[in-house]
Protein backbone atom coordinates (compact mmCIF):
# COMPACT_ATOMS: atom_id res chain seq x y z
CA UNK A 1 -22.15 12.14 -6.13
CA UNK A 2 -20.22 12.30 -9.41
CA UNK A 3 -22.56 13.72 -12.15
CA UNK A 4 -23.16 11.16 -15.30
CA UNK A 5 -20.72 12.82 -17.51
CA UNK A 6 -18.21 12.28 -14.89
CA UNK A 7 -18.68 8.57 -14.64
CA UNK A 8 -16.74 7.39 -17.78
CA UNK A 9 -13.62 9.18 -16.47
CA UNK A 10 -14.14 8.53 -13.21
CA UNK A 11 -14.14 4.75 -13.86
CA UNK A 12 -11.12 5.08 -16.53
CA UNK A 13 -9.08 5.89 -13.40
CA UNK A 14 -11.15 3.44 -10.39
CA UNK A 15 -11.46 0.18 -12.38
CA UNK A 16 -7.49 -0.18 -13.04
CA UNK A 17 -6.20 0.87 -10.07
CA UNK A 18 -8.82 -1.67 -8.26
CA UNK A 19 -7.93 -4.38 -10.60
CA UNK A 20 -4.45 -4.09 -10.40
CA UNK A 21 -4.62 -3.62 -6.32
CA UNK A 22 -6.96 -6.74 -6.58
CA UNK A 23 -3.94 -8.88 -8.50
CA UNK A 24 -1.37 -7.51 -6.15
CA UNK A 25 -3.47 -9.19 -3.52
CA UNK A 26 -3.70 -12.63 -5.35
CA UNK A 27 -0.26 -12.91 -6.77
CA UNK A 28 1.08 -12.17 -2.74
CA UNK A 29 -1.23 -15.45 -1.54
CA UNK A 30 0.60 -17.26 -4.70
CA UNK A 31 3.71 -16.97 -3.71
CA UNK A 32 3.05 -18.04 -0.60
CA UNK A 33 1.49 -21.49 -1.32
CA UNK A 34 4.97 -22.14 -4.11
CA UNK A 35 7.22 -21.46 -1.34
CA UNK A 36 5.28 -23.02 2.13
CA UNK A 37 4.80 -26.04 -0.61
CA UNK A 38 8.53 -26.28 -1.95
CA UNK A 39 10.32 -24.91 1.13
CA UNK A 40 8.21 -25.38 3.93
CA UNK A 41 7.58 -23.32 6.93
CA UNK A 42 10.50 -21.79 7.78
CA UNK A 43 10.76 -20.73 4.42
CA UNK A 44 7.47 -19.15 4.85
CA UNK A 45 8.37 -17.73 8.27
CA UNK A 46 11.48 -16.62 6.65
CA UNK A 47 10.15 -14.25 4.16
CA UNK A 48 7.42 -12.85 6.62
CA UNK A 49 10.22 -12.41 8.74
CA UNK A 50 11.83 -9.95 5.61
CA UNK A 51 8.67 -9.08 4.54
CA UNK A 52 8.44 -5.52 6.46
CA UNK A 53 11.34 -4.81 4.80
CA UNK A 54 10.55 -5.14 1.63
CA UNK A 55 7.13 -3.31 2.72
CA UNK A 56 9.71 -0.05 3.76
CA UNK A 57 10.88 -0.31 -0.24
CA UNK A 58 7.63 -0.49 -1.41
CA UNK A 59 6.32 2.78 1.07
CA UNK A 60 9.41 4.72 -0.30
CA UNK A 61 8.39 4.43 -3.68
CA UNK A 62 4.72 4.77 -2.93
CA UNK A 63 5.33 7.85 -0.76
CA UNK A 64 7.62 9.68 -3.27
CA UNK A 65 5.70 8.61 -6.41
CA UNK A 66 2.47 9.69 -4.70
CA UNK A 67 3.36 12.92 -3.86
CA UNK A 68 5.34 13.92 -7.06
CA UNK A 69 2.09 12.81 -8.65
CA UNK A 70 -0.22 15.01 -6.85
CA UNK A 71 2.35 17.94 -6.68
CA UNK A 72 2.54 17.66 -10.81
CA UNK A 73 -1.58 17.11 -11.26
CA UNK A 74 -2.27 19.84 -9.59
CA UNK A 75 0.32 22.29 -11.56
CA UNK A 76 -1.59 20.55 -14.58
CA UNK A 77 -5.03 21.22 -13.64
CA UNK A 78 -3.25 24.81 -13.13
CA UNK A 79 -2.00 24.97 -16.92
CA UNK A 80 1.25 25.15 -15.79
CA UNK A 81 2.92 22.21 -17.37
CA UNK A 82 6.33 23.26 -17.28
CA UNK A 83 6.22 23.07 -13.46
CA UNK A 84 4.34 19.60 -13.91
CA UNK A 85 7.23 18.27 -15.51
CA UNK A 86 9.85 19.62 -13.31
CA UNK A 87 8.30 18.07 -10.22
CA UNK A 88 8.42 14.59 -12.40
CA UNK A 89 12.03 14.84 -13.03
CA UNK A 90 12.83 15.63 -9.53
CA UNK A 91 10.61 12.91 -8.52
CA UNK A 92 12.72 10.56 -10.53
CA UNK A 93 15.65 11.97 -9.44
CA UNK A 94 14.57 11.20 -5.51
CA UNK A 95 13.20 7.95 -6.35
CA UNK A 96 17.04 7.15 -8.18
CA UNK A 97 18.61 8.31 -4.73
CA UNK A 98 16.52 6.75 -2.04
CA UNK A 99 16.94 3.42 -3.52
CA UNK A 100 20.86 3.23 -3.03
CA UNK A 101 20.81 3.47 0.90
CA UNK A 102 18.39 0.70 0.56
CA UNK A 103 20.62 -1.37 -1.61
CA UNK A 104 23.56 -0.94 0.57
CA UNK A 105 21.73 -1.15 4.01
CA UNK A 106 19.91 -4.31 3.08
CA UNK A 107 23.06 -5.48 1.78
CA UNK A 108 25.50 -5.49 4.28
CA UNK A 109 23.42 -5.79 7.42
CA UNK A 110 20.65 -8.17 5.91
CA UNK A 111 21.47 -10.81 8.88
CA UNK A 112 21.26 -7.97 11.43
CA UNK A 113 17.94 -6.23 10.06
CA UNK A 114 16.63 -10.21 9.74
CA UNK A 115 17.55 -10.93 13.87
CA UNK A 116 16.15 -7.96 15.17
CA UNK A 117 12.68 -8.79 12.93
CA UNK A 118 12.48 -11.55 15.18
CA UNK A 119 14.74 -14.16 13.35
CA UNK A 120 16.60 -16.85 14.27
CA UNK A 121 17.70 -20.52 13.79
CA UNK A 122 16.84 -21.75 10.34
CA UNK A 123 13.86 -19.10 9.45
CA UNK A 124 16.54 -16.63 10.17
CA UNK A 125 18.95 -17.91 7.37
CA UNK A 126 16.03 -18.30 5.32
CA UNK A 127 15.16 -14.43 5.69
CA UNK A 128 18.51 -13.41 5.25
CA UNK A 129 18.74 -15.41 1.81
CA UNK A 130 16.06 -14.23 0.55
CA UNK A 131 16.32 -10.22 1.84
CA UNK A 132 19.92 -10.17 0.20
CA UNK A 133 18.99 -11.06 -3.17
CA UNK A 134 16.21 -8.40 -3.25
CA UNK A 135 18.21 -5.92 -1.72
CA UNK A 136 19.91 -5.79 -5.22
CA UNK A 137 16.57 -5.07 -6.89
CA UNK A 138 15.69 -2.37 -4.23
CA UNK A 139 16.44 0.39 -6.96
CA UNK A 140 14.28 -1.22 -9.91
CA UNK A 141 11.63 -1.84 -7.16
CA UNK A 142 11.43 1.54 -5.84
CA UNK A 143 11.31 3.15 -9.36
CA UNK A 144 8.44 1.23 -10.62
CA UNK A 145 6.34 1.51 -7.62
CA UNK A 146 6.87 5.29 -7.18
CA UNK A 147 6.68 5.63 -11.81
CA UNK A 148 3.52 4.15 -10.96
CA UNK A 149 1.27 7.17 -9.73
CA UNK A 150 3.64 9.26 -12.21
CA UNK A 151 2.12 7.17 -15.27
CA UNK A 152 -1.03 6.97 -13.66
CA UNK A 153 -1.33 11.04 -13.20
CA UNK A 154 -0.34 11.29 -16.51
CA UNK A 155 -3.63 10.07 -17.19
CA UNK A 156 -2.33 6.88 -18.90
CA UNK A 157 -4.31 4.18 -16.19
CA UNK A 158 -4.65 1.25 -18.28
CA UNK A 159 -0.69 1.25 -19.17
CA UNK A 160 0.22 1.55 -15.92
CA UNK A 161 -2.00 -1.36 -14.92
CA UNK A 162 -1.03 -3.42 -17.65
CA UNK A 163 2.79 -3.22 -16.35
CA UNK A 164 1.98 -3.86 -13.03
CA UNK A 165 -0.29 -7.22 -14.22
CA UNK A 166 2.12 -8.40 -16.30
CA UNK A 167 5.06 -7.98 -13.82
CA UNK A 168 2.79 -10.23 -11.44
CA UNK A 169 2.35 -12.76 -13.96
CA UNK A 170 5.84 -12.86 -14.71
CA UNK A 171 6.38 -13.23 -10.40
CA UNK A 172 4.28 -16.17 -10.57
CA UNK A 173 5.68 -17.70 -13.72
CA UNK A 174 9.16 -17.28 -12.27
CA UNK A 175 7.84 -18.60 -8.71
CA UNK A 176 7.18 -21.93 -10.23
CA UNK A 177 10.53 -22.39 -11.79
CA UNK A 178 12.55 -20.67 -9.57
CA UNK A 179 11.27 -22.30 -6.29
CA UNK A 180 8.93 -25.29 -7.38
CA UNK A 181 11.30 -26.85 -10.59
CA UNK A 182 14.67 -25.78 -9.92
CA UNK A 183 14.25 -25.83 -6.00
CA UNK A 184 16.21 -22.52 -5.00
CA UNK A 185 14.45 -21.93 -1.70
CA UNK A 186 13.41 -18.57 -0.94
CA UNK A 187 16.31 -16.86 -2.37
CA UNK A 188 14.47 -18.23 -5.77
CA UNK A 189 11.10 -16.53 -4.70
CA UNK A 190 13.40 -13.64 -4.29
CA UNK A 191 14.98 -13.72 -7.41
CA UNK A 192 11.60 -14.31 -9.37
CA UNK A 193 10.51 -10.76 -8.23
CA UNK A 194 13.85 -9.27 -8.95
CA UNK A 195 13.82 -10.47 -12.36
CA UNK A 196 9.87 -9.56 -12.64
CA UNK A 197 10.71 -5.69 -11.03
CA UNK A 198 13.49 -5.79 -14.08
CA UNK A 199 11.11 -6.32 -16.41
CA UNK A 200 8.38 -3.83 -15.44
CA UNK A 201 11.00 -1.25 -15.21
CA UNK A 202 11.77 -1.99 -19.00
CA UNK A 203 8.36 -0.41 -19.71
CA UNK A 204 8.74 2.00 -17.20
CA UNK A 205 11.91 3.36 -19.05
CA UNK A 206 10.33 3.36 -22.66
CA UNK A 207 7.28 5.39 -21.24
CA UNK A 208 9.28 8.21 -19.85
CA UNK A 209 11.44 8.17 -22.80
CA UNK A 210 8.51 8.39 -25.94
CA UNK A 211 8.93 11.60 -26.79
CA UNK A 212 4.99 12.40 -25.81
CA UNK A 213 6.42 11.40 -22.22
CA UNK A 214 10.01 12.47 -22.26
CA UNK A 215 11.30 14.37 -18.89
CA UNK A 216 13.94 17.41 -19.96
CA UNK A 217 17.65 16.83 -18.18
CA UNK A 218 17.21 20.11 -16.86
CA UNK A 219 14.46 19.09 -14.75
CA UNK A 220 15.76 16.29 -13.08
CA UNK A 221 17.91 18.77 -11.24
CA UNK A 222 17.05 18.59 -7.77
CA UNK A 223 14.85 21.26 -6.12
CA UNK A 224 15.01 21.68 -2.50
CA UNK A 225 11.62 23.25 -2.07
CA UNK A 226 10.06 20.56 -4.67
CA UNK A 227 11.54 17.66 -2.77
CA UNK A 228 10.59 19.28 0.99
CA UNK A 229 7.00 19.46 -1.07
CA UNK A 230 7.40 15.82 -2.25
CA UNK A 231 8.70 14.47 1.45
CA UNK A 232 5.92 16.23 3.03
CA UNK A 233 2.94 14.95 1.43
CA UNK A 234 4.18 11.83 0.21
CA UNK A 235 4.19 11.02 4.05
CA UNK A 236 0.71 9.72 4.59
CA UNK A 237 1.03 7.51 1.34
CA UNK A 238 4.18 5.94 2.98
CA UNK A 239 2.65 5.88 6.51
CA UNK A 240 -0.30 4.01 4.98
CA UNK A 241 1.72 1.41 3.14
CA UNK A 242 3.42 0.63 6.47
CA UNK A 243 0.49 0.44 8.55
CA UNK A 244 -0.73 -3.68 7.97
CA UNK A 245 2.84 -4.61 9.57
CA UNK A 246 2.77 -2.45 12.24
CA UNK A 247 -1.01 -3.64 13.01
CA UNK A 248 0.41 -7.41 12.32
CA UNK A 249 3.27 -6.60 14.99
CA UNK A 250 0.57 -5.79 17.26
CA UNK A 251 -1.59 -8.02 16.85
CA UNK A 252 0.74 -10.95 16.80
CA UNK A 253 1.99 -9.81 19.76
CA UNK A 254 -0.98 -9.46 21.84
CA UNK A 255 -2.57 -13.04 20.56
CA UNK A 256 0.58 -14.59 21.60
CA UNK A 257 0.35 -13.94 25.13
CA UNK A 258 -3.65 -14.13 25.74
CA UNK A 259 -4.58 -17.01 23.11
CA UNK A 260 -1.65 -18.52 22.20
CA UNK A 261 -1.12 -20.67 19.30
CA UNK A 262 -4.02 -21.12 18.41
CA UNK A 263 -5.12 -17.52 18.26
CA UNK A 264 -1.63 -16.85 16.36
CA UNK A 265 -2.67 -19.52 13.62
CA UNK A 266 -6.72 -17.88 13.57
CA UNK A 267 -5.03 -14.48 13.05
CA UNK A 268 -2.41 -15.43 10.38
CA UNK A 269 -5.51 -16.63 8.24
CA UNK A 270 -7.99 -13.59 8.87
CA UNK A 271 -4.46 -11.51 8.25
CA UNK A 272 -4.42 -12.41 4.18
CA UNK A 273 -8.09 -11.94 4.44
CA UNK A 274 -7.44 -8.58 5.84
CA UNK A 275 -4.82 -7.36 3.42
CA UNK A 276 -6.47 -8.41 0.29
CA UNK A 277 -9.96 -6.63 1.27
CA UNK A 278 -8.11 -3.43 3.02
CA UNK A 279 -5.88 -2.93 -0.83
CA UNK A 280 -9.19 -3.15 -2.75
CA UNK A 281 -10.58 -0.75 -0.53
CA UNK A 282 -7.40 1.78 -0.85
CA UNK A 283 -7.60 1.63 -4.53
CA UNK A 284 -10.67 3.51 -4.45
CA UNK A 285 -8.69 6.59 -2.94
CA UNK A 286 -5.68 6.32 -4.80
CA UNK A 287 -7.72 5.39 -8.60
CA UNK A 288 -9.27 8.56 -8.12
CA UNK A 289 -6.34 10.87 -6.49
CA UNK A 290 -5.62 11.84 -10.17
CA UNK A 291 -9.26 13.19 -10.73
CA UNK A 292 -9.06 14.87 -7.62
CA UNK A 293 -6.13 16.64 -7.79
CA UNK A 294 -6.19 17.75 -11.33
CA UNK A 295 -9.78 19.51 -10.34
CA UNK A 296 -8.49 20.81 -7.19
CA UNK A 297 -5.46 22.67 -9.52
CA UNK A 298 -8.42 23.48 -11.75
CA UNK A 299 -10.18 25.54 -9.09
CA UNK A 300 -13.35 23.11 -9.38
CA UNK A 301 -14.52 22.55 -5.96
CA UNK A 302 -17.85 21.29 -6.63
CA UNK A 303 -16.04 18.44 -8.93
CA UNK A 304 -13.88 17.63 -6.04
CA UNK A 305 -16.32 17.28 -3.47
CA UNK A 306 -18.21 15.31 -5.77
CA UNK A 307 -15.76 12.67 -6.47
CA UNK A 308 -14.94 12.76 -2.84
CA UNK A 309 -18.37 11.93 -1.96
CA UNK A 310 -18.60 9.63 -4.71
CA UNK A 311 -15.52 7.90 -3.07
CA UNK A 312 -16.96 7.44 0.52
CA UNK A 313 -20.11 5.49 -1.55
CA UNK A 314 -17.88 2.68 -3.62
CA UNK A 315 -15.20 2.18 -0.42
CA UNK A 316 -18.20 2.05 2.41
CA UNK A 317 -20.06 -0.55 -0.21
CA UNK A 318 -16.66 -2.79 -0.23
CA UNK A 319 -16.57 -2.78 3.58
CA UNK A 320 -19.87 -3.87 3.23
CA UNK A 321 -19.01 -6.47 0.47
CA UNK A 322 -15.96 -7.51 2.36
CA UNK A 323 -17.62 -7.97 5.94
CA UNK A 324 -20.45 -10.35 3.89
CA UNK A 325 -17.45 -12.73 2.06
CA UNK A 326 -15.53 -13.08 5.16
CA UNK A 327 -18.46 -14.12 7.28
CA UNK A 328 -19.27 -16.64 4.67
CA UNK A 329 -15.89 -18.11 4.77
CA UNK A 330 -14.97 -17.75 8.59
CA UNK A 331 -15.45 -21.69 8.86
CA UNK A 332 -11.73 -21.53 7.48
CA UNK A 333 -10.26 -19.99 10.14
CA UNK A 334 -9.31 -22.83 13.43
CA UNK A 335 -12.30 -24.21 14.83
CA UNK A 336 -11.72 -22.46 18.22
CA UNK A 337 -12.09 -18.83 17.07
CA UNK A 338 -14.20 -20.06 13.70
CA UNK A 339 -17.47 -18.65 14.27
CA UNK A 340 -16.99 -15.55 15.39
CA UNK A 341 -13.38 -14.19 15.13
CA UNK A 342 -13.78 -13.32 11.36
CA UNK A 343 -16.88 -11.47 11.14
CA UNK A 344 -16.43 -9.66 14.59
CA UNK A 345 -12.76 -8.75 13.23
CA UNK A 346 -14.25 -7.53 9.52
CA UNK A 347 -17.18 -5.07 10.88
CA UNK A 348 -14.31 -2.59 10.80
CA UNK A 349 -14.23 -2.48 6.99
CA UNK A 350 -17.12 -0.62 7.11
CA UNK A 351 -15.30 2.36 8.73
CA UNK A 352 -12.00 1.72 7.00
CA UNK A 353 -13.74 3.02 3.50
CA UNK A 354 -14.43 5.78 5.31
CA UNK A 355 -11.19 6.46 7.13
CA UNK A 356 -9.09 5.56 4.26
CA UNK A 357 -10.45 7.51 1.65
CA UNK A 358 -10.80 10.50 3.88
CA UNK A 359 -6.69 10.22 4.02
CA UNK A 360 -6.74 9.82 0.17
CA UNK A 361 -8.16 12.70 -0.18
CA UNK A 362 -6.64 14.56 1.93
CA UNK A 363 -3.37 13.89 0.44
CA UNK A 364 -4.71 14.50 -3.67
CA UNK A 365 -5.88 17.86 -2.48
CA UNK A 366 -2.27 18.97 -0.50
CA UNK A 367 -3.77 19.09 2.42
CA UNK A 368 -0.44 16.88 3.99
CA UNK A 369 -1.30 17.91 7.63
CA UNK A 370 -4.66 16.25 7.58
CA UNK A 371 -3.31 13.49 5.68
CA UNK A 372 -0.22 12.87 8.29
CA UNK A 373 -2.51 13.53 11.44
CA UNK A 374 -4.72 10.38 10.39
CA UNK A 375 -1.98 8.42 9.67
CA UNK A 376 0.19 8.87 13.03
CA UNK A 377 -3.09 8.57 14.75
CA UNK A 378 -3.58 5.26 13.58
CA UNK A 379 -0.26 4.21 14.35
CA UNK A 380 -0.44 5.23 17.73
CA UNK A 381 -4.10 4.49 18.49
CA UNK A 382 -3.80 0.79 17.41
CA UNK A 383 -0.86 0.03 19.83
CA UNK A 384 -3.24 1.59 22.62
CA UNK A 385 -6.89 0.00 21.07
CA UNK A 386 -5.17 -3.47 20.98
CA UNK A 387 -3.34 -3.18 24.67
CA UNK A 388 -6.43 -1.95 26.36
CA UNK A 389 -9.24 -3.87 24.64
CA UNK A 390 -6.70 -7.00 25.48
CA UNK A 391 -6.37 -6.37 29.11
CA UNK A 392 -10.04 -5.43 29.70
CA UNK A 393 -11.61 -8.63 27.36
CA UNK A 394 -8.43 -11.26 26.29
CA UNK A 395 -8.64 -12.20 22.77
CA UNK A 396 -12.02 -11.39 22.42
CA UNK A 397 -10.94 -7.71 22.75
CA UNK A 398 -8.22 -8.32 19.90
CA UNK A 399 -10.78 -9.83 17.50
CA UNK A 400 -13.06 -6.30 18.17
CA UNK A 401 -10.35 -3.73 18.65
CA UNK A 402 -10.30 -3.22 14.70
CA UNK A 403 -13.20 -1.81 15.00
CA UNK A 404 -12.85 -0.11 17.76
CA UNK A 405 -9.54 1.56 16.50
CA UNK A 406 -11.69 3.13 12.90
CA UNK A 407 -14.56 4.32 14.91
CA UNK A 408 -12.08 6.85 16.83
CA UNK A 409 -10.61 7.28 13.56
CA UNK A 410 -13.75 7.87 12.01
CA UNK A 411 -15.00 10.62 14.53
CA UNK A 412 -10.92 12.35 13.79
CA UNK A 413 -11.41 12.26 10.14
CA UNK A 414 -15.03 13.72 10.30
CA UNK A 415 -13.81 16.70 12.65
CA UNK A 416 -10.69 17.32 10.14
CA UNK A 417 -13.30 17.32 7.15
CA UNK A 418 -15.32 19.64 9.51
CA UNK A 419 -12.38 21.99 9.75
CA UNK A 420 -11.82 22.03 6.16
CA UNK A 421 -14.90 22.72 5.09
CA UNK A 422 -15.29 25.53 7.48
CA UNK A 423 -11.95 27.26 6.03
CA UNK A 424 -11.98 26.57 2.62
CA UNK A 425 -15.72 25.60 2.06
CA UNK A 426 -14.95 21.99 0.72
């Protein structure tokens, strides 16, 4: 555990990331309820439909972002802040250049993308309206999700929370007129975070050019080595923003043909429970990746194991704290799979905190291999958890295979701290 002269810095860099990851949460489940109220459900079904790709813009800028902000912390904690700021620029620089594929894919073959999601009739030409407009705000989306961990490495927390807050309430806001007063469907909901990205990138743009904050031209020139660096360890941040869709694919799937409807409509609801307790849990990693990193450049082991530790405590106490809320409002979910889908679903936050975190630190330390391993093994292990515990026990399997699919990954992520430890003594 973190010593006590740790624990005002330590929660400088947990409380805002959790808060903001917190808000994130509620201002997704808001604009839901404008546009299932004004548009109705194929508007809904439209922009889930879209939804995993706008997920893929958010996991580029996450994944680039993350690791140009370990990459630079670590050169800090070095004292070498020249090469800190050269793996910013180039960070920018990627995050400039990624974003105009995005633009131009999502642009011209928004209809196409939309159909093969699963789209068709009316919720198709719902998803394309509203994947077209923010296709043209891929570039300000990417930049202030992957400026994010740049600001936040920078040791300047509360400003980057404050931008990302004040973006959401500006979502919202926008949501209501856009959608609710001036009735422009989902292409309004659409436009609201366009105009809200827009805005947070204003801020974004007059940190990085203060002069306390300013990036040299000279450093923005890309880097082949620095961007293979980036690429490489920004993986398992990307992976890991990616991962609730491709467990919602799955899922959705594999209710559909043992339970039906009914299971579909139980899962949808336990799904925002899900995501919102999964992000606060993840914020634990990420608030801290700063900490960790820095020390790690520093040479400080005994810091690093201690916020690690420190880590597994909060995340394992939110599973904890998220299994108790969700049992005591599982009478929401359909009557059929009510009493016990929830809770038997939500005994695998306990093991997330661990499993997550473990990744998290994997990645703030450079250890990329570790940090990829976990996350391809939890791609692939949930397609097999969720076919075999289906087969063998119908949707009663599904509700469990959560579970089932972090204990593995628990028992992986102990053996690759095992390793570490034994090489480097961490």
């Amino acid at each position: 555990m973190i010593t006590r002269s740790m624990i005002p810095e330590y929660l400088k860099y947990i409380l805002p990331t959790t808060l903001t990851f917190t808000l994130a949460g509620v201002y997704g489940i808001i604009d839901g309820i404008f546009v299932g109220h004004a548009v109705g459900d194929a508007g809904l079904a439209g922009i889930n439909v879209a939804y995993p790709l706008v997920c893929f813009i958010l996991a580029v800028g996450t994944g680039l972002g993350m690791g140009g902000g370990v990459i630079s912390s670590i050169a800090r904690g070095r004292g070498d802040a020249q090469r800190s700021k050269r793996v910013i620029g180039v960070t920018l620089f990627m995050l400039v250049v990624s974003s105009l594929p995005i633009l131009a894919v999502y642009s011209l073959f928004a209809e196409q993308l939309c159909r093969a999601l699963g789209g068709q009739g009316e919720t198709l030409s719902q998803a394309v309206n509203y994947l077209k407009v923010v296709a043209f705000g891929a570039p300000f989306q990417v930049l202030v999700t992957g400026c994010t961990p740049l600001i936040r490495n920078k040791g300047m927390v509360a400003f980057a929370m404050c931008v990302q807050v004040f973006a959401g309430l500006v979502n919202v806001v926008l949501d209501y007129l856009f959608v609710v007063v001036w009735q422009r469907g989902t292409a309004g909901a659409a436009e609201a975070t366009v105009v809200a990205q827009i805005v947070a990138f204003l801020f974004v743009l007059g940190f990085f050019l203060h002069r306390d904050n300013r990036v040299p031209l000279r450093d923005f020139i890309p880097d082949g080595a620095i961007c293979a660096h980036i690429v490489k360890l920004g993986a398992a941040p990307f992976g890991l923003t990616l991962l609730p869709e491709v467990s919602t694919v799955v899922n959705n799937v594999s209710l559909s043909y043992y339970g039906g409807e009914t299971a579909l409509a139980a899962y949808a609801a336990i799904a925002y429970v899900a995501y919102f307790v999964q992000i606060v849990i993840q914020s634990v990693g990420d608030g801290s990746q700063p900490l960790i990193s820095v020390y790690r450049g520093a040479g400080d082991l005994r810091a690093v194991r201690r916020l690690r530790n420190t880590n597994y405590v909060v995340a394992i106490a939110l599973g904890f704290v998220g299994l108790g809320v969700v049992y005591m409002v599982r009478h929401a979910i359909p009557v059929l799979f009510g009493a016990y889908a929830l809770p038997v679903f939500s005994i695998c936050y306990i093991f997330y905190g661990f499993t997550h975190t473990t990744t998290s630190f994997f990645y703030a330390v450079d250890d990329s291999c570790s940090s990829n391993m976990l996350v391809v093994a939890e791609a692939v292990t949930v397609c097999i958890v969720v076919f075999v515990m289906g087969r063998l026990f119908q949707v009663d399997g599904i509700w469990f295979s959560p579970t089932v699919l972090q204990m593995l990954l628990s028992i992986l992520a102990g053996a690759l701290l095992y390793r570490r430890h034994k090489a480097r003594k961490e």
